[in-house]
Every structure is written in C-alpha cells, then in structure tokens.
PDB file of N, CA and C in Angstrom:
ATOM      1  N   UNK A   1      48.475  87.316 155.922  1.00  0.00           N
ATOM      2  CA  UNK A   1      48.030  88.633 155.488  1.00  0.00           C
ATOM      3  C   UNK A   1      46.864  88.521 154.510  1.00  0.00           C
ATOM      4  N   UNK A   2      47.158  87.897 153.345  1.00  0.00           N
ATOM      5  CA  UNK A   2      45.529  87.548 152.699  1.00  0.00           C
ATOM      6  C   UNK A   2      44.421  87.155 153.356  1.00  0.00           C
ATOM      7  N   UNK A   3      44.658  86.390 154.164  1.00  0.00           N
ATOM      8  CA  UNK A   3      43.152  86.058 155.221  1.00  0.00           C
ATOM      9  C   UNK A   3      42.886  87.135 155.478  1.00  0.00           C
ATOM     10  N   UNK A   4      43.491  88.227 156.055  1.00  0.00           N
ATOM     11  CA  UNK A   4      43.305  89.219 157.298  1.00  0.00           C
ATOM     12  C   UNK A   4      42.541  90.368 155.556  1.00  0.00           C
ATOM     13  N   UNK A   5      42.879  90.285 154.419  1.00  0.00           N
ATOM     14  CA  UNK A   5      42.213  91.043 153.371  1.00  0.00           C
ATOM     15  C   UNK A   5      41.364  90.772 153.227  1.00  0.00           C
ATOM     16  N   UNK A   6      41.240  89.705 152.968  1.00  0.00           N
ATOM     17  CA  UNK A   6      39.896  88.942 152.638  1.00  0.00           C
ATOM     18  C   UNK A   6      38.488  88.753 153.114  1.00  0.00           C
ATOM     19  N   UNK A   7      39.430  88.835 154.615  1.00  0.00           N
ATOM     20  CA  UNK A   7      37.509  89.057 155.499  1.00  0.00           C
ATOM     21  C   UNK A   7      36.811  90.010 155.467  1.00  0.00           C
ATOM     22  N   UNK A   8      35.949  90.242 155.260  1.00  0.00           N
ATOM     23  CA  UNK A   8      34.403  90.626 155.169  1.00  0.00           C
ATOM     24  C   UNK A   8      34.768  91.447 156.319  1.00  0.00           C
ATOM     25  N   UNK A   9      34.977  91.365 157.145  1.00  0.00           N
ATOM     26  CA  UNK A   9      34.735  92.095 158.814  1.00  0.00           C
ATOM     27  C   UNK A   9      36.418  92.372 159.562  1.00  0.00           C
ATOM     28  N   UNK A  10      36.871  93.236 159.738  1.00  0.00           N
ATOM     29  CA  UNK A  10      38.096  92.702 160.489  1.00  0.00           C
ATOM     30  C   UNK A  10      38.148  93.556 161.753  1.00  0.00           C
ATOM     31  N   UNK A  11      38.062  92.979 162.877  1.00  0.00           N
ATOM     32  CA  UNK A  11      38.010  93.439 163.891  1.00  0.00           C
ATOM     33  C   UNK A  11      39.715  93.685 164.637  1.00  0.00           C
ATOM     34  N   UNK A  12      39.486  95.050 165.272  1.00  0.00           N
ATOM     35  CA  UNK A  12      41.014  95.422 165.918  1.00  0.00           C
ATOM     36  C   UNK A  12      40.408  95.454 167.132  1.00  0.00           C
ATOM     37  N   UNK A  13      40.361  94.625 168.444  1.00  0.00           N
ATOM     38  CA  UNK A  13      39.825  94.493 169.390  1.00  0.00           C
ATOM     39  C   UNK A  13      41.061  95.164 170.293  1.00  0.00           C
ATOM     40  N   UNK A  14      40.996  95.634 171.403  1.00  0.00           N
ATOM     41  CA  UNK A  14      41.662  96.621 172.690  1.00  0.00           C
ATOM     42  C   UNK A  14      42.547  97.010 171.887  1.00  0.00           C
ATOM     43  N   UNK A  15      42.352  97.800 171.403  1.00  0.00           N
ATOM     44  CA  UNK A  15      43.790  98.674 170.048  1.00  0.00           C
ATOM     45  C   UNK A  15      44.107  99.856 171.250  1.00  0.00           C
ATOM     46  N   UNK A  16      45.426  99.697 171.108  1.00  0.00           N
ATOM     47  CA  UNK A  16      46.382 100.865 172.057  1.00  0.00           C
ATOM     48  C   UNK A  16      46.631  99.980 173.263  1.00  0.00           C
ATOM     49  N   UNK A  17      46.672  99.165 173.777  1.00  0.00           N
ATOM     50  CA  UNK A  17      46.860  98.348 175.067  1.00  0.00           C
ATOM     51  C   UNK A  17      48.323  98.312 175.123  1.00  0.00           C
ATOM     52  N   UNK A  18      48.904  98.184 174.051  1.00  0.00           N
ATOM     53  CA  UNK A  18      50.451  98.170 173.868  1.00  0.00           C
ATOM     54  C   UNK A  18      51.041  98.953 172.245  1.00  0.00           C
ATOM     55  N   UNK A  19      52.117  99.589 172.497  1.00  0.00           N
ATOM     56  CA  UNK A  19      52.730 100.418 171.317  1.00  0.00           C
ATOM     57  C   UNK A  19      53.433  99.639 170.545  1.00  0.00           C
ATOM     58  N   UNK A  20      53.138  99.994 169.366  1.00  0.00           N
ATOM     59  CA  UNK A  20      53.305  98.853 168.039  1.00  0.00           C
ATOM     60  C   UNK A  20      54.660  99.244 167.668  1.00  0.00           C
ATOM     61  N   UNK A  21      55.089  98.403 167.094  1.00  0.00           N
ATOM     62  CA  UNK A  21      56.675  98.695 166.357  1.00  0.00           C
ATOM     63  C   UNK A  21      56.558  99.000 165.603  1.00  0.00           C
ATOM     64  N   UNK A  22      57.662  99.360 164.758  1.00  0.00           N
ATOM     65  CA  UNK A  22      57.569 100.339 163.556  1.00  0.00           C
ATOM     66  C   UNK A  22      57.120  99.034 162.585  1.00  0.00           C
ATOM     67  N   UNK A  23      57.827  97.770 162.755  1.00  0.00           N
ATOM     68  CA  UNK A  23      57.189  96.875 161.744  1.00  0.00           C
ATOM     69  C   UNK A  23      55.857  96.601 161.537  1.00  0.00           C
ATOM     70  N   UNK A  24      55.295  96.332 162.816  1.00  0.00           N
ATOM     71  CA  UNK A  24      53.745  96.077 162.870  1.00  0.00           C
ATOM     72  C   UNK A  24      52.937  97.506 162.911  1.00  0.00           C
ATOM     73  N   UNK A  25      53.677  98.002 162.622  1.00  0.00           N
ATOM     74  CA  UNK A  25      52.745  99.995 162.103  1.00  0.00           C
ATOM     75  C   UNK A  25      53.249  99.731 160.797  1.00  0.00           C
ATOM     76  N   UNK A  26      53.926  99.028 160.041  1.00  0.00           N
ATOM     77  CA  UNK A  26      53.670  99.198 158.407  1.00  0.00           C
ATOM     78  C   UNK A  26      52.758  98.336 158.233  1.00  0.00           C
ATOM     79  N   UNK A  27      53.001  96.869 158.751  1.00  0.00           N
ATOM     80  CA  UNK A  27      51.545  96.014 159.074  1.00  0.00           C
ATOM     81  C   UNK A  27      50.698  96.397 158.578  1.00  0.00           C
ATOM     82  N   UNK A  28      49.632  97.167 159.948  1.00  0.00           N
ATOM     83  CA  UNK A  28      49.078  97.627 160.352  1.00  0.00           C
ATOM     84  C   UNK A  28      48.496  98.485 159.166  1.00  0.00           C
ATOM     85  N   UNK A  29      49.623  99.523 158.458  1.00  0.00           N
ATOM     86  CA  UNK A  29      48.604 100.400 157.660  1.00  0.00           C
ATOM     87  C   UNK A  29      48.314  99.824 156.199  1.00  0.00           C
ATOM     88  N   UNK A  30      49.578  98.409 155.425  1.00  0.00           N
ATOM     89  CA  UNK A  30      49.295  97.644 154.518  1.00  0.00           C
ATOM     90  C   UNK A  30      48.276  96.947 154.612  1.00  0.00           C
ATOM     91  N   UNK A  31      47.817  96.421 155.979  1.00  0.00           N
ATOM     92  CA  UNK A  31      45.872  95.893 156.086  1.00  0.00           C
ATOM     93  C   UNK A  31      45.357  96.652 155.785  1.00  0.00           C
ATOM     94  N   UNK A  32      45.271  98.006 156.513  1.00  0.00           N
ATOM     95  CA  UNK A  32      43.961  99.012 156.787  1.00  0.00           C
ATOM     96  C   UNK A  32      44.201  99.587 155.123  1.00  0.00           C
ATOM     97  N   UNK A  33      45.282  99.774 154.489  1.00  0.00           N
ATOM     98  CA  UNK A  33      44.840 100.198 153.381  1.00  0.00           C
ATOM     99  C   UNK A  33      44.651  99.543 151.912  1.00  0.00           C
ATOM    100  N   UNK A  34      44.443  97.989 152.576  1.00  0.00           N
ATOM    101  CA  UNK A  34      44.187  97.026 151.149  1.00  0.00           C
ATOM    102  C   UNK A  34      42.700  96.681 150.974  1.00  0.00           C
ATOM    103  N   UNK A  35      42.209  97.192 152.355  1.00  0.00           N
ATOM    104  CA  UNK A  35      40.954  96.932 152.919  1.00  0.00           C
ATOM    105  C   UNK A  35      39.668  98.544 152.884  1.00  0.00           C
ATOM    106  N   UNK A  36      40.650  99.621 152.652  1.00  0.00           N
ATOM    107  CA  UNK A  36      39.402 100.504 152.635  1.00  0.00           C
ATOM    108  C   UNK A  36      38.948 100.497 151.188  1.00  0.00           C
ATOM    109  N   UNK A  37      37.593 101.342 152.032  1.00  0.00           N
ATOM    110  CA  UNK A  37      36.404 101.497 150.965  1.00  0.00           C
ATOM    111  C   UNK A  37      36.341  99.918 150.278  1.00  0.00           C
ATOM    112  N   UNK A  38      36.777  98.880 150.588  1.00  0.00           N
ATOM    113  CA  UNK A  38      36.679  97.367 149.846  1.00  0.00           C
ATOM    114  C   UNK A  38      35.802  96.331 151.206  1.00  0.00           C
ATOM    115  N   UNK A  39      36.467  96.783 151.835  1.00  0.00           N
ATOM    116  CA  UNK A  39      35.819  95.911 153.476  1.00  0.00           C
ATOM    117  C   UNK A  39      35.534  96.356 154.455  1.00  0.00           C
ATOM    118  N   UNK A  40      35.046  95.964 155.386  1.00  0.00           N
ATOM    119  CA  UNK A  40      34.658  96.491 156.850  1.00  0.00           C
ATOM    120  C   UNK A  40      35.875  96.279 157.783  1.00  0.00           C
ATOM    121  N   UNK A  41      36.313  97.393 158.887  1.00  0.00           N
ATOM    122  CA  UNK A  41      37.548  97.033 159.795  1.00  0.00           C
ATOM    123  C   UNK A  41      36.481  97.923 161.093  1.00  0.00           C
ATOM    124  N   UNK A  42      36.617  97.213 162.091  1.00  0.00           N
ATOM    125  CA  UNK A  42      35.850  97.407 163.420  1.00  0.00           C
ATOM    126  C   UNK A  42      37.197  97.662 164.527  1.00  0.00           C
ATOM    127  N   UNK A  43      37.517  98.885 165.078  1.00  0.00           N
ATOM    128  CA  UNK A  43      38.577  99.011 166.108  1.00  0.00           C
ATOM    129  C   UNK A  43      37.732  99.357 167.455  1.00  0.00           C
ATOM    130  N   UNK A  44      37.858  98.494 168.437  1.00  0.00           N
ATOM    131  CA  UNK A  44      37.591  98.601 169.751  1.00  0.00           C
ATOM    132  C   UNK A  44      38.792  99.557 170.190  1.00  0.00           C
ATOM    133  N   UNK A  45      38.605 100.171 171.722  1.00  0.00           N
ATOM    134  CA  UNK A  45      39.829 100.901 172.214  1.00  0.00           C
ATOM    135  C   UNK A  45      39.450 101.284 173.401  1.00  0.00           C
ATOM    136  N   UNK A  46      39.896 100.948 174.183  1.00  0.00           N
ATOM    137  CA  UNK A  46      39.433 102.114 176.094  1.00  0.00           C
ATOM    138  C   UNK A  46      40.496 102.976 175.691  1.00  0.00           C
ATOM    139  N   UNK A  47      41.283 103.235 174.810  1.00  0.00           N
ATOM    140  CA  UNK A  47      41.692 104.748 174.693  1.00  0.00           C
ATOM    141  C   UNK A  47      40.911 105.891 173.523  1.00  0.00           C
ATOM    142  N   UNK A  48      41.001 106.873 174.142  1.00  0.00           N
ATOM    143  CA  UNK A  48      40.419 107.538 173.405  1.00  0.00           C
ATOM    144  C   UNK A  48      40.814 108.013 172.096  1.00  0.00           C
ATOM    145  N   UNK A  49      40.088 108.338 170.946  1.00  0.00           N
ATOM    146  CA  UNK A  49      40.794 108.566 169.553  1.00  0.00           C
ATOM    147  C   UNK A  49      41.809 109.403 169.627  1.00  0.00           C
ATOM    148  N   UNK A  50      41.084 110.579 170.018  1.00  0.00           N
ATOM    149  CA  UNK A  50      42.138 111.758 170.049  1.00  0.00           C
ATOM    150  C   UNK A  50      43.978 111.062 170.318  1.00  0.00           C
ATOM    151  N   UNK A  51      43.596 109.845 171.598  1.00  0.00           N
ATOM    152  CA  UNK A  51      45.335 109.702 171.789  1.00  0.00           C
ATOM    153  C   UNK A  51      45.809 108.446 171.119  1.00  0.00           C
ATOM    154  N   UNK A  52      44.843 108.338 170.402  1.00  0.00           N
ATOM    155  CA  UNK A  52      45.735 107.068 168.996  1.00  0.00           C
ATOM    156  C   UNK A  52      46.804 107.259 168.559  1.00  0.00           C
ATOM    157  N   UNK A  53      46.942 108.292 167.995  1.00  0.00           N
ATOM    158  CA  UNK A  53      48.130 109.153 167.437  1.00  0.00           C
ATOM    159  C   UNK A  53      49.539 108.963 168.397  1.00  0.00           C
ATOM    160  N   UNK A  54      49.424 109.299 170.031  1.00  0.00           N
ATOM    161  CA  UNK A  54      50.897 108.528 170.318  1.00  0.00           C
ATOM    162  C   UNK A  54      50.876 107.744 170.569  1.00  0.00           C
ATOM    163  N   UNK A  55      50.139 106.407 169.970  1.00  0.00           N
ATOM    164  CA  UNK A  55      50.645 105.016 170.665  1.00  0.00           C
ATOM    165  C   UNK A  55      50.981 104.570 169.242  1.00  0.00           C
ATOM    166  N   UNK A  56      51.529 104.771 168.225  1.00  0.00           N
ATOM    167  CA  UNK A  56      51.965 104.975 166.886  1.00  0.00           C
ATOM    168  C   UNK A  56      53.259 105.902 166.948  1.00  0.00           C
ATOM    169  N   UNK A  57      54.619 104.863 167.221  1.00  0.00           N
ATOM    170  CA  UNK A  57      55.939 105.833 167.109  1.00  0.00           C
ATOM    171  C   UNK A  57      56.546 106.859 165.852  1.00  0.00           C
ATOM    172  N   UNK A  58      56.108 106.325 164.998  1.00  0.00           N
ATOM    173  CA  UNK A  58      56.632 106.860 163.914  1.00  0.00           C
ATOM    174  C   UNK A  58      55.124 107.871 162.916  1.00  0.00           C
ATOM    175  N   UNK A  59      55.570 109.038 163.084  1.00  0.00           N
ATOM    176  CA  UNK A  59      54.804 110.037 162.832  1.00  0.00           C
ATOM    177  C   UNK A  59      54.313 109.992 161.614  1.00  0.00           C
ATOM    178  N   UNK A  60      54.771 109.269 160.404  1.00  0.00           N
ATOM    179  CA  UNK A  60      54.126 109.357 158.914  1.00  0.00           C
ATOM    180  C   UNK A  60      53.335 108.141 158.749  1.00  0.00           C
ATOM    181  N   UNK A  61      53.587 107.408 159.654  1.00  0.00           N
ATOM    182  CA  UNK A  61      52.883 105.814 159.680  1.00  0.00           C
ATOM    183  C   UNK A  61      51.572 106.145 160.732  1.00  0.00           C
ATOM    184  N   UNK A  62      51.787 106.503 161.412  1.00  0.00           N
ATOM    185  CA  UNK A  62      50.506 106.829 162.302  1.00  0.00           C
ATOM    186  C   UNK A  62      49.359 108.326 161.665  1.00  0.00           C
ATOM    187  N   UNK A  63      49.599 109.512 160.965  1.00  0.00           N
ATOM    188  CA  UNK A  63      49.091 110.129 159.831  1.00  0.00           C
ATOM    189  C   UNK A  63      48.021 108.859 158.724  1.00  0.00           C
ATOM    190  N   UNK A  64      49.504 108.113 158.487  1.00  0.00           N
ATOM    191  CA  UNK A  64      48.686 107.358 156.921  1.00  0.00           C
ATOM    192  C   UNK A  64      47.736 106.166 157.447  1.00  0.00           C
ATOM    193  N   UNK A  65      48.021 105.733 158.918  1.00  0.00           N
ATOM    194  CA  UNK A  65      46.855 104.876 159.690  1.00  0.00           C
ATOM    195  C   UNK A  65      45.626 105.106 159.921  1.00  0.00           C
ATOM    196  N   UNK A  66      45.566 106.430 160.725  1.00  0.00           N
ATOM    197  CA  UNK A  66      44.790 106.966 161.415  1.00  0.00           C
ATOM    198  C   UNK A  66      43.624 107.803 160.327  1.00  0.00           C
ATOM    199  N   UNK A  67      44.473 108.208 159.092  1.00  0.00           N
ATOM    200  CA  UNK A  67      43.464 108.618 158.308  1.00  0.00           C
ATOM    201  C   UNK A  67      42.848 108.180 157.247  1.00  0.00           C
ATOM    202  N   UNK A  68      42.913 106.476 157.663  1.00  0.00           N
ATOM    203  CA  UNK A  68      42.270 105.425 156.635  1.00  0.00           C
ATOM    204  C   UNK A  68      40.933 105.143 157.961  1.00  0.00           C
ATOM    205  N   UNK A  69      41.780 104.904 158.625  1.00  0.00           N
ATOM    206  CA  UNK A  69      40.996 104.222 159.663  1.00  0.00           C
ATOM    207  C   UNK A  69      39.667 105.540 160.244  1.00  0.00           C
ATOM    208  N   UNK A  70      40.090 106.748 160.519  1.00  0.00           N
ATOM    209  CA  UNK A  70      39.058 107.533 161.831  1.00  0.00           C
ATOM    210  C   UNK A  70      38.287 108.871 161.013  1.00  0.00           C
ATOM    211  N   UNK A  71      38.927 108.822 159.493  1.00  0.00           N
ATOM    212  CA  UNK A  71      38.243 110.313 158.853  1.00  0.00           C
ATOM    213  C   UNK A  71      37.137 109.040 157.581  1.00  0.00           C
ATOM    214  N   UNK A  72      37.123 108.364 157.407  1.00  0.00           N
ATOM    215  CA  UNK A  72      36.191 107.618 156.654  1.00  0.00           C
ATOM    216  C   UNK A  72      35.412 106.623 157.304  1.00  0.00           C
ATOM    217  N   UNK A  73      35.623 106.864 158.801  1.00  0.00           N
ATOM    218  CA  UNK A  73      34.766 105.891 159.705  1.00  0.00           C
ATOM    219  C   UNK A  73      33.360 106.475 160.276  1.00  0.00           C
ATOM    220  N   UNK A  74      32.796 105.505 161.416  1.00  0.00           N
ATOM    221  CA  UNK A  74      32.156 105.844 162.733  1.00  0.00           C
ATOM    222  C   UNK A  74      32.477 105.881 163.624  1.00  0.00           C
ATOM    223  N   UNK A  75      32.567 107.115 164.939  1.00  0.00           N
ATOM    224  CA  UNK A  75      32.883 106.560 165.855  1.00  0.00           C
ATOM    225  C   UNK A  75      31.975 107.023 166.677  1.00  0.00           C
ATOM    226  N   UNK A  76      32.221 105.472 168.002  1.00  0.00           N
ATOM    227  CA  UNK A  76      30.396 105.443 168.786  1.00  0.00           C
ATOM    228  C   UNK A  76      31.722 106.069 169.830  1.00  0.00           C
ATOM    229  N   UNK A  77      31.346 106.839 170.909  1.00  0.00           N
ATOM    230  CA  UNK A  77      31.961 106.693 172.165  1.00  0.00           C
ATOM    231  C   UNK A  77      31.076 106.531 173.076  1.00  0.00           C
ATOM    232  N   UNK A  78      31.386 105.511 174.065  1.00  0.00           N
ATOM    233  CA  UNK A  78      30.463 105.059 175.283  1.00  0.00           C
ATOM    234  C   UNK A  78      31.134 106.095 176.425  1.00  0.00           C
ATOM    235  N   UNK A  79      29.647 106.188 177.194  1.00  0.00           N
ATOM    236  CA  UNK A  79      30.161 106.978 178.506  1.00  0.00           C
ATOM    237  C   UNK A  79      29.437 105.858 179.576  1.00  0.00           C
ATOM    238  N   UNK A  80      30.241 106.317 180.761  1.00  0.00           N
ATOM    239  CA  UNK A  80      29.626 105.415 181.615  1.00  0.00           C
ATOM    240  C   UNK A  80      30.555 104.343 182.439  1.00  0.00           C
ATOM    241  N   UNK A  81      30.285 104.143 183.433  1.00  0.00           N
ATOM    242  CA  UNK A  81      30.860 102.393 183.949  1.00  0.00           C
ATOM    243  C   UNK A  81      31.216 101.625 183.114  1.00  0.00           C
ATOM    244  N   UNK A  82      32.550 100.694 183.310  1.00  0.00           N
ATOM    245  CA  UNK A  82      32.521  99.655 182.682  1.00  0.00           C
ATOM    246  C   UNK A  82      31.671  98.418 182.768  1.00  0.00           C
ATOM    247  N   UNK A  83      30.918  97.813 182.255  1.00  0.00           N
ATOM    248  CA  UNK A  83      29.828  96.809 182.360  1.00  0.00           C
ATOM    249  C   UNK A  83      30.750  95.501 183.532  1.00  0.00           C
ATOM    250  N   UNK A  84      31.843  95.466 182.820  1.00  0.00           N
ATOM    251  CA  UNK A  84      32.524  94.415 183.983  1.00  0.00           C
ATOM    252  C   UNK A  84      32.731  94.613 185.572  1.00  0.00           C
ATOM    253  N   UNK A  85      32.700  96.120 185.686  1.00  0.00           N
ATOM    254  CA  UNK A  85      32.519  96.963 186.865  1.00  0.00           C
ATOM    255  C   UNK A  85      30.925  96.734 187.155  1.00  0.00           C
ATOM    256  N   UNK A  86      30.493  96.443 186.492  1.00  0.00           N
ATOM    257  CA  UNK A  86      28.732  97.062 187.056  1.00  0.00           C
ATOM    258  C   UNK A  86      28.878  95.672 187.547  1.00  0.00           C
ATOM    259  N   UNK A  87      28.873  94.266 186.563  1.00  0.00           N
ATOM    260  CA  UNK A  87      28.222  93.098 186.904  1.00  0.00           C
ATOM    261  C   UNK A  87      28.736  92.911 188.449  1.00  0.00           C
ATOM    262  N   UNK A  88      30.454  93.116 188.399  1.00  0.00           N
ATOM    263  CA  UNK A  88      31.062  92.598 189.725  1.00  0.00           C
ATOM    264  C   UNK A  88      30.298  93.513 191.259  1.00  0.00           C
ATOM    265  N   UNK A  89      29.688  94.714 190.855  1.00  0.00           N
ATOM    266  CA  UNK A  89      29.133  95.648 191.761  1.00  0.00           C
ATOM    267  C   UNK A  89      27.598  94.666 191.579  1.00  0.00           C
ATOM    268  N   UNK A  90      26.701  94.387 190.788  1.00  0.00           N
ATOM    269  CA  UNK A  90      25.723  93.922 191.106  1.00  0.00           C
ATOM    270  C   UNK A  90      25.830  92.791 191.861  1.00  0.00           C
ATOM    271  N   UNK A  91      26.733  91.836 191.029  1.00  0.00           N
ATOM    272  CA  UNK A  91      26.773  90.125 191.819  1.00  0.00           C
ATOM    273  C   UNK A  91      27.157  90.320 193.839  1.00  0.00           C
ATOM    274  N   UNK A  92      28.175  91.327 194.421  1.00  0.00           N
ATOM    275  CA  UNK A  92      28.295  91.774 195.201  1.00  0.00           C
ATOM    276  C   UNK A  92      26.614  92.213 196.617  1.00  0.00           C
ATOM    277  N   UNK A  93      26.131  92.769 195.609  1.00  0.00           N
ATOM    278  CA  UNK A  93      24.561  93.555 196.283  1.00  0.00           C
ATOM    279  C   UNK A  93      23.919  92.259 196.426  1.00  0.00           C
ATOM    280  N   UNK A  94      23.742  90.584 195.663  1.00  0.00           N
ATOM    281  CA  UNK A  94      23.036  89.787 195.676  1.00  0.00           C
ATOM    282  C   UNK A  94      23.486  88.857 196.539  1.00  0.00           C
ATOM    283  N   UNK A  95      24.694  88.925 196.761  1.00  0.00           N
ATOM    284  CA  UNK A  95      25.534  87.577 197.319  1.00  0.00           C
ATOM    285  C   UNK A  95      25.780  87.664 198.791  1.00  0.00           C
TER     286      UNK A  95
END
C-alpha cells in the first residue's frame, strides 16, 4: 500500500472489467483518498462513467470513490472503433 501512495502516477488500467469486493472497495477508496489533491491517479475503463457506480456493491463506498476520483478529475471520452479492431481490419485488407 505505501508504494501504491507514493507514486507520482497511479494508473487504474480496464477499471470495471470485474466487481470489486467490499474489501478491495475500502482498498480502493484508502488509495484514492491518501492520494488526492497529493498525486496523480489515471483510470482507464471501456465502461462508461456514468455506470461506475454499479460495479461498486456497496453504496457509501462507491459515493466516497467515485467522488474523489470523477468530480476533481478529467475525463477524455473516446468515440470511435477500437484501434485493436481497426489494426486487425487493416492487416486483413493487406494480407
């Protein structure tokens, strides 16, 4: 857990792929909140924000997550193909 404070950068890469337990949702919000306004936290997601909220079982833990993490952030949303979709559609047209 100190490493995971300590870095400079902390990336949450495919966040929502699977629903967290109630343990790793206290986890989860003891990082995100030892770390705001002190460090950078980067969350990737192919789900959309709006449905963050139910992949977080417990309703006061997902509140005190979500509003460290998405009301003091950026968020980019991409539209479009997935790039892994495009390459496998280009390599296809060449081959």
């Amino acid at each position: 857990m100190k490493t995971l404070l300590k870095a400079d950068l902390l990336v949450l890469d495919d966040f929502g792929l699977a629903a967290l337990t109630t343990e790793q949702q206290r986890d989860l919000l003891e990082i995100i909140e030892d770390r705001y306004d002190r460090r950078a936290t980067l969350v990737t997601s192919q789900l959309p924000v709006k449905h963050w909220h139910n992949i977080l079982a417990d309703p006061t833990l997902a509140d005190a997550i979500l509003d460290r993490l998405v009301h003091n952030g950026y968020k980019i949303e991409l539209k479009g193909e997935s790039m892994r979709k495009k390459q496998i559609k280009d390599q296809s047209l060449t081959s």
